[in-house]
Each structure stands twice: as C-alpha cells, then as structure tokens.
Protein backbone atom coordinates (compact mmCIF):
# COMPACT_ATOMS: atom_id res chain seq x y z
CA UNK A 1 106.46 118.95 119.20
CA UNK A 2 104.60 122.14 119.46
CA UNK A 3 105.76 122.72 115.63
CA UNK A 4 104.87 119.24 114.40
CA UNK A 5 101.27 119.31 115.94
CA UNK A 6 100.44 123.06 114.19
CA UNK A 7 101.72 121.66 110.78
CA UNK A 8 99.81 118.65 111.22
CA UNK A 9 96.65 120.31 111.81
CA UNK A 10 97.64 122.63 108.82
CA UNK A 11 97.74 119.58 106.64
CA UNK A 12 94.81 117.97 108.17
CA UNK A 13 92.69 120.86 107.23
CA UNK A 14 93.88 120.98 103.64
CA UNK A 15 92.91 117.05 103.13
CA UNK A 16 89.79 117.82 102.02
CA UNK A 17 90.16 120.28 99.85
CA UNK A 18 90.18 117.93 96.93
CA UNK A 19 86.53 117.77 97.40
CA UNK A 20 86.14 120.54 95.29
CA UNK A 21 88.82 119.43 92.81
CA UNK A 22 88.98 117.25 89.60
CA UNK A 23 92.40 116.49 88.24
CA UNK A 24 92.40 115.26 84.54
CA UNK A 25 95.39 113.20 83.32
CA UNK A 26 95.89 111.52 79.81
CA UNK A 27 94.48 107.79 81.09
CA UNK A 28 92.77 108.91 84.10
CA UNK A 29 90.34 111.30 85.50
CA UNK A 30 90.50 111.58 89.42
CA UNK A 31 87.60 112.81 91.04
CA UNK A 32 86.56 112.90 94.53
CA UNK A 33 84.50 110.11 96.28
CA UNK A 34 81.10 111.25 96.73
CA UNK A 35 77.76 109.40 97.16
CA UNK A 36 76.90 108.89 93.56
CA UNK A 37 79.85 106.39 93.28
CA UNK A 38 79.05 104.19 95.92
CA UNK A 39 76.80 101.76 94.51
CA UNK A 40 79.21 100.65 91.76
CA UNK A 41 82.15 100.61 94.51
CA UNK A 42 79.83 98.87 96.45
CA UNK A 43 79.60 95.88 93.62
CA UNK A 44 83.49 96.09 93.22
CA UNK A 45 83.99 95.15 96.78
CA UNK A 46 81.95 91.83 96.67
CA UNK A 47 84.71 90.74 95.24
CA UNK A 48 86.71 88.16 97.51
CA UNK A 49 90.34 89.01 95.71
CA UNK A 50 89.41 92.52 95.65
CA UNK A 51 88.85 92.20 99.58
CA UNK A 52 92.02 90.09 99.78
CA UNK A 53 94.32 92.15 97.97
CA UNK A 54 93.16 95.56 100.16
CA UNK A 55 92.37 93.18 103.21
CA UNK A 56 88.84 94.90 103.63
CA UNK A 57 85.39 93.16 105.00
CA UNK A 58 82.23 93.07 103.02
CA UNK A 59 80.17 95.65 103.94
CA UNK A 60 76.33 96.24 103.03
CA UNK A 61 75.18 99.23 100.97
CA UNK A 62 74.21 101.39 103.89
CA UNK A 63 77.63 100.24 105.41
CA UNK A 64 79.50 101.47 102.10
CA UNK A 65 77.12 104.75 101.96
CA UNK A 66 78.21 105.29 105.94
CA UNK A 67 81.71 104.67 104.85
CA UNK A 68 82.10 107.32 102.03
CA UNK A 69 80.30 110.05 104.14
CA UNK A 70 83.30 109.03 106.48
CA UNK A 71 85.86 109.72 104.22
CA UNK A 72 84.54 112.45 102.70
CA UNK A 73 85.00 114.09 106.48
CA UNK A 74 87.75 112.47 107.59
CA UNK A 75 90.51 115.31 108.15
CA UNK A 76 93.29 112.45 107.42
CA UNK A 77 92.35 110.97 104.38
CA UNK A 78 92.19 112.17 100.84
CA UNK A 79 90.44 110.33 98.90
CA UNK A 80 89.88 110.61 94.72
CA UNK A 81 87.96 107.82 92.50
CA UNK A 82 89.32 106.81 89.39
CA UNK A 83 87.83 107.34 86.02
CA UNK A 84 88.85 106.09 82.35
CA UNK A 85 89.34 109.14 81.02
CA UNK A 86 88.69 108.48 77.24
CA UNK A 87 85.34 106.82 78.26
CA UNK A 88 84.62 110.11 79.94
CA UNK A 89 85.13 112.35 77.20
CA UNK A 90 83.96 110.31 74.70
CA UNK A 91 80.69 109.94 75.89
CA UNK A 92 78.96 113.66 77.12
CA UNK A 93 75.73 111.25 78.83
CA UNK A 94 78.45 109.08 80.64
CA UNK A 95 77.98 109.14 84.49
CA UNK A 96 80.75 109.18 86.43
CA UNK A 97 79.50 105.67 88.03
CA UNK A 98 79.63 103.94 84.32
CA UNK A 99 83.58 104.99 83.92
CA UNK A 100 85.04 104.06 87.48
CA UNK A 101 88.03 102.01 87.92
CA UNK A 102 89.36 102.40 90.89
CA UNK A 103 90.36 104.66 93.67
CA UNK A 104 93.31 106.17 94.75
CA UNK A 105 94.20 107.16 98.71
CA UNK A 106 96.55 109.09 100.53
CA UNK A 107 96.44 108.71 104.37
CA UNK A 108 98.08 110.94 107.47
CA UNK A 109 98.88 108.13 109.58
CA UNK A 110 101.73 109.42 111.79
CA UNK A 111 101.27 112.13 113.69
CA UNK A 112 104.95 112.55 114.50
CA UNK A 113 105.70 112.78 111.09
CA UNK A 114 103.20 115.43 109.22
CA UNK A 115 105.38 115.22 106.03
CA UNK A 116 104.41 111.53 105.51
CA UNK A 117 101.61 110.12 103.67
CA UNK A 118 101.22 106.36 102.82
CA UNK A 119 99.44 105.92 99.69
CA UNK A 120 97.58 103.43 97.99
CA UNK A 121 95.18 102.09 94.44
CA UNK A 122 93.10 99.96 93.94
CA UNK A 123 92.54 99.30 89.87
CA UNK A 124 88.93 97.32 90.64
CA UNK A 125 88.22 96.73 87.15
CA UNK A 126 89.33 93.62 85.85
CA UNK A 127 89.80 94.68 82.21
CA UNK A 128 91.41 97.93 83.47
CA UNK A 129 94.17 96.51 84.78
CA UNK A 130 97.93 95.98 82.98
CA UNK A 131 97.04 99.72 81.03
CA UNK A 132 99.19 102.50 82.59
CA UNK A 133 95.90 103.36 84.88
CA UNK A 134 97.41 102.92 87.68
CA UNK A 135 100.53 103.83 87.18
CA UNK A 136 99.02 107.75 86.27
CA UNK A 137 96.53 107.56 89.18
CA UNK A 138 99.42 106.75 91.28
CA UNK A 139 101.83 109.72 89.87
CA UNK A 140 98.77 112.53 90.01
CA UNK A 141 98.36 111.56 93.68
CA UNK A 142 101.89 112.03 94.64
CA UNK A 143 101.86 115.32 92.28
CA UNK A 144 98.81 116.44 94.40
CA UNK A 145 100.27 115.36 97.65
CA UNK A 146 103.75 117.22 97.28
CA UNK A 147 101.81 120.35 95.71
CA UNK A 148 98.98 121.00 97.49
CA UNK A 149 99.40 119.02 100.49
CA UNK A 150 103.23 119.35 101.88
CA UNK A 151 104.11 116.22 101.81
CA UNK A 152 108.12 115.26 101.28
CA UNK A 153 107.58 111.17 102.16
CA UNK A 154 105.75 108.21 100.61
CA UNK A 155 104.80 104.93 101.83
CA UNK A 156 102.92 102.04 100.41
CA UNK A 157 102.40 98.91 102.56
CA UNK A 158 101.24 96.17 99.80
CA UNK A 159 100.43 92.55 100.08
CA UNK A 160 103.77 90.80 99.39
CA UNK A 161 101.35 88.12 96.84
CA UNK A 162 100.60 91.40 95.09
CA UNK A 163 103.26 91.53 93.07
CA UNK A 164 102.35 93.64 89.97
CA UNK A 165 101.29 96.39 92.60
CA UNK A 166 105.12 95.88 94.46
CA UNK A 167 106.46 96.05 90.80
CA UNK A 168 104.64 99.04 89.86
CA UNK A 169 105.59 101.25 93.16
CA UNK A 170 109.20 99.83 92.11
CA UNK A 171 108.94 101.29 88.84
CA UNK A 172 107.72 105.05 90.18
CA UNK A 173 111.32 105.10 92.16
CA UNK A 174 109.47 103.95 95.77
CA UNK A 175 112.31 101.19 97.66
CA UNK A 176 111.47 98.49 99.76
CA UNK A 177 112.42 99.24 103.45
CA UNK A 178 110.65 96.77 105.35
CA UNK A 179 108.31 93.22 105.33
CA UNK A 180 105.76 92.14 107.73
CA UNK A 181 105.70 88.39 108.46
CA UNK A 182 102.19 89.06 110.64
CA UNK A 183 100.42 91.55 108.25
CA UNK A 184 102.28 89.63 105.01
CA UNK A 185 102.89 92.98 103.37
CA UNK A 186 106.09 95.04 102.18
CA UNK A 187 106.32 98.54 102.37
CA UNK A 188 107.82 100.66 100.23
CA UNK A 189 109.12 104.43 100.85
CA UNK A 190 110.03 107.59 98.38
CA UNK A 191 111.68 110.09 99.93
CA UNK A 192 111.19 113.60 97.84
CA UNK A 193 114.34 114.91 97.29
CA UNK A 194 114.75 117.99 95.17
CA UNK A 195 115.73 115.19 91.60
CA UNK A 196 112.59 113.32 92.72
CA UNK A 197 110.15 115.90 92.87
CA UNK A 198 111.61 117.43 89.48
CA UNK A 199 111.47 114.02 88.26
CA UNK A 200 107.61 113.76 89.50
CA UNK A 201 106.55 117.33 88.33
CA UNK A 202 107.71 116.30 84.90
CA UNK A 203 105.78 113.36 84.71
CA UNK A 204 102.57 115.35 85.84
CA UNK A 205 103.07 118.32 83.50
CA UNK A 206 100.46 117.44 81.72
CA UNK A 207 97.62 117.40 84.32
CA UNK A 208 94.96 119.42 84.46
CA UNK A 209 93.19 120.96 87.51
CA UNK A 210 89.39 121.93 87.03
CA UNK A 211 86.77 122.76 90.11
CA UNK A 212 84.66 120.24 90.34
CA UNK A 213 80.89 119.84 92.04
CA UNK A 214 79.46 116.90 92.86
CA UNK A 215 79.51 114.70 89.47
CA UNK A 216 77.72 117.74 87.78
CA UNK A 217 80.79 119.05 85.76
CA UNK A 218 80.91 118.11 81.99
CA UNK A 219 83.40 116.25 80.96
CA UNK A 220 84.68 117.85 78.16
C-alpha cells in the first residue's frame, strides 16, 4: 500500500506536465487547455447532444473559465485540446480558438490502481467528425500516457447510444468488460502488454513533441 500511494503521487505530479507540451500528429495538434480556449469550448457545450453524449451540465462562462483553471491544477487529470492540424499550419494568423475540435482526457481515478487511467474525446465539431480525428487524438493520448506518464491500463466508460465512439475504442484494440444499466454506459479496457505497446508506439512514430507556452508558439 505504502508502494502504491508513493507511485501514485509520482504520477500525480507528472499530470501536469503536459502544460508545457504540444504534441503534433498528422490530423491533429494536441495542446493543453488553457484560458484562451474557453470561450469557444464554452459555445460547444451549449449543445444539448454534446451534454448528453459526455453527460455534463451547462455551465456559464465564468463557470467554464472556473472549470479550466481547475483542470489546469488538478494533479489527476491531464487534459489536451484538440486542433485540426492542417488548419493550423496552413494559416500562420490562425488562433488556436479558430481550429479547435475537441478535447481529449486522461483521468487517475483509482487510487489502488496508479497504472490505470480511463480516457476519453470528445470530437465537438460537427463537421469534424467521421475523419480519423479522433481516432489520432485518441492514439497520441495513450502514446503520452504509457510514455510519459506510466501508465500500463486503459479504460473508457462510453454511453452505450454512442456507438461510433464504442466502435472506435473497438477498433484501437480496447474490449468491452462491463455495462452499466444505471449510468447506461459500457466500458471498455486495454491492457498494455509488451505487442500492444509496440503496436501503439508504431502507430505514434510519427508524432512530434514541441514545448509549448500558452497559445504563443507558431505553428509551423
């Protein structure tokens, strides 16, 4: 127990070091959540399916603002937005805010188990969706979590109506191990065996890592 409770405050302290880190992909750009991409996730979250599908309340702007500055300390949570890439680059005067698409989490949310992160994405955009996005979002975050954080086991608890989202976790090797008939959700495991993490390396060899600070780093 002793052991468990020193690794998870190991891991605990290393959840935030991805606020200095931007990690560029072929599709996706993830960088972390700070306070100059709150108004558009702000406008993303009026939505009533996207507060069905991540069973989340409407908050107000201050609320949301209140909520990033959260996250941005919580020890537990790691927390990267989601940018179109190709918009990114393509445009040098292209805020960060005008490319968003989504977000990407990994929580610590046993504290038995300090190996185990659930994970989850949220594609907001509606014209985003169906385009590998999440899908690369998805694999960087489990690159990043084995890598830099430690971790050896996945979970993803999805809404069992979300079905694309259950068919894309599918897809990426996670199984389904259990449903909830109260929460009406499924969660899915990956267990990181020595196959699955070559498997996952490979399919993030093309990442990049750059330092980031604070939306000020040019894209290209």
């Amino acid at each position: 127990m002793v052991a468990a409770a020193w690794l998870l405050k190991m891991r605990a302290a290393t959840m935030r070091l991805n606020q200095n880190i931007l990690l560029l992909g072929k599709k996706v750009a993830l960088v972390p959540y700070t306070s100059e991409h709150v108004p558009r996730y702000h406008e993303w979250m009026k939505s009533e399916e996207l507060q069905r599908l991540t069973a989340s309340e409407p908050l107000t702007l201050e609320q949301e603002y209140a909520m990033q500055h959260s996250w941005w300390e919580d020890a537990d949570k790691c927390t990267f937005i989601v940018l179109d890439a190709e918009k990114w680059q393509a445009q040098p005067a292209a805020t960060e805010e005008s490319c968003m698409v989504g977000d990407v989490n990994l929580f610590l949310t046993d504290r038995g188990d300090p190996s185990l992160g659930e994970i989850e994405v949220m594609i907001a955009e509606p014209s985003c969706r169906g385009k590998g996005f999440g899908t690369e979002a998805v694999l960087m975050m489990l690159s990043y979590g084995v890598t830099r954080l430690g971790l050896t086991k996945f979970e993803a608890k999805i809404g069992e109506g979300n079905e694309p989202s259950i068919q894309m976790f599918r897809k990426l090797h996670f199984e389904q191990v259990a449903v909830s008939t109260v929460f009406q959700e499924v969660t899915l495991r990956l267990m990181m065996s020595e196959p699955e993490r070559q498997w996952l390396l490979q399919q993030t060899s093309h990442v990049e890592e750059k330092p980031y600070r604070d939306g000020s780093l040019e894209p290209h």
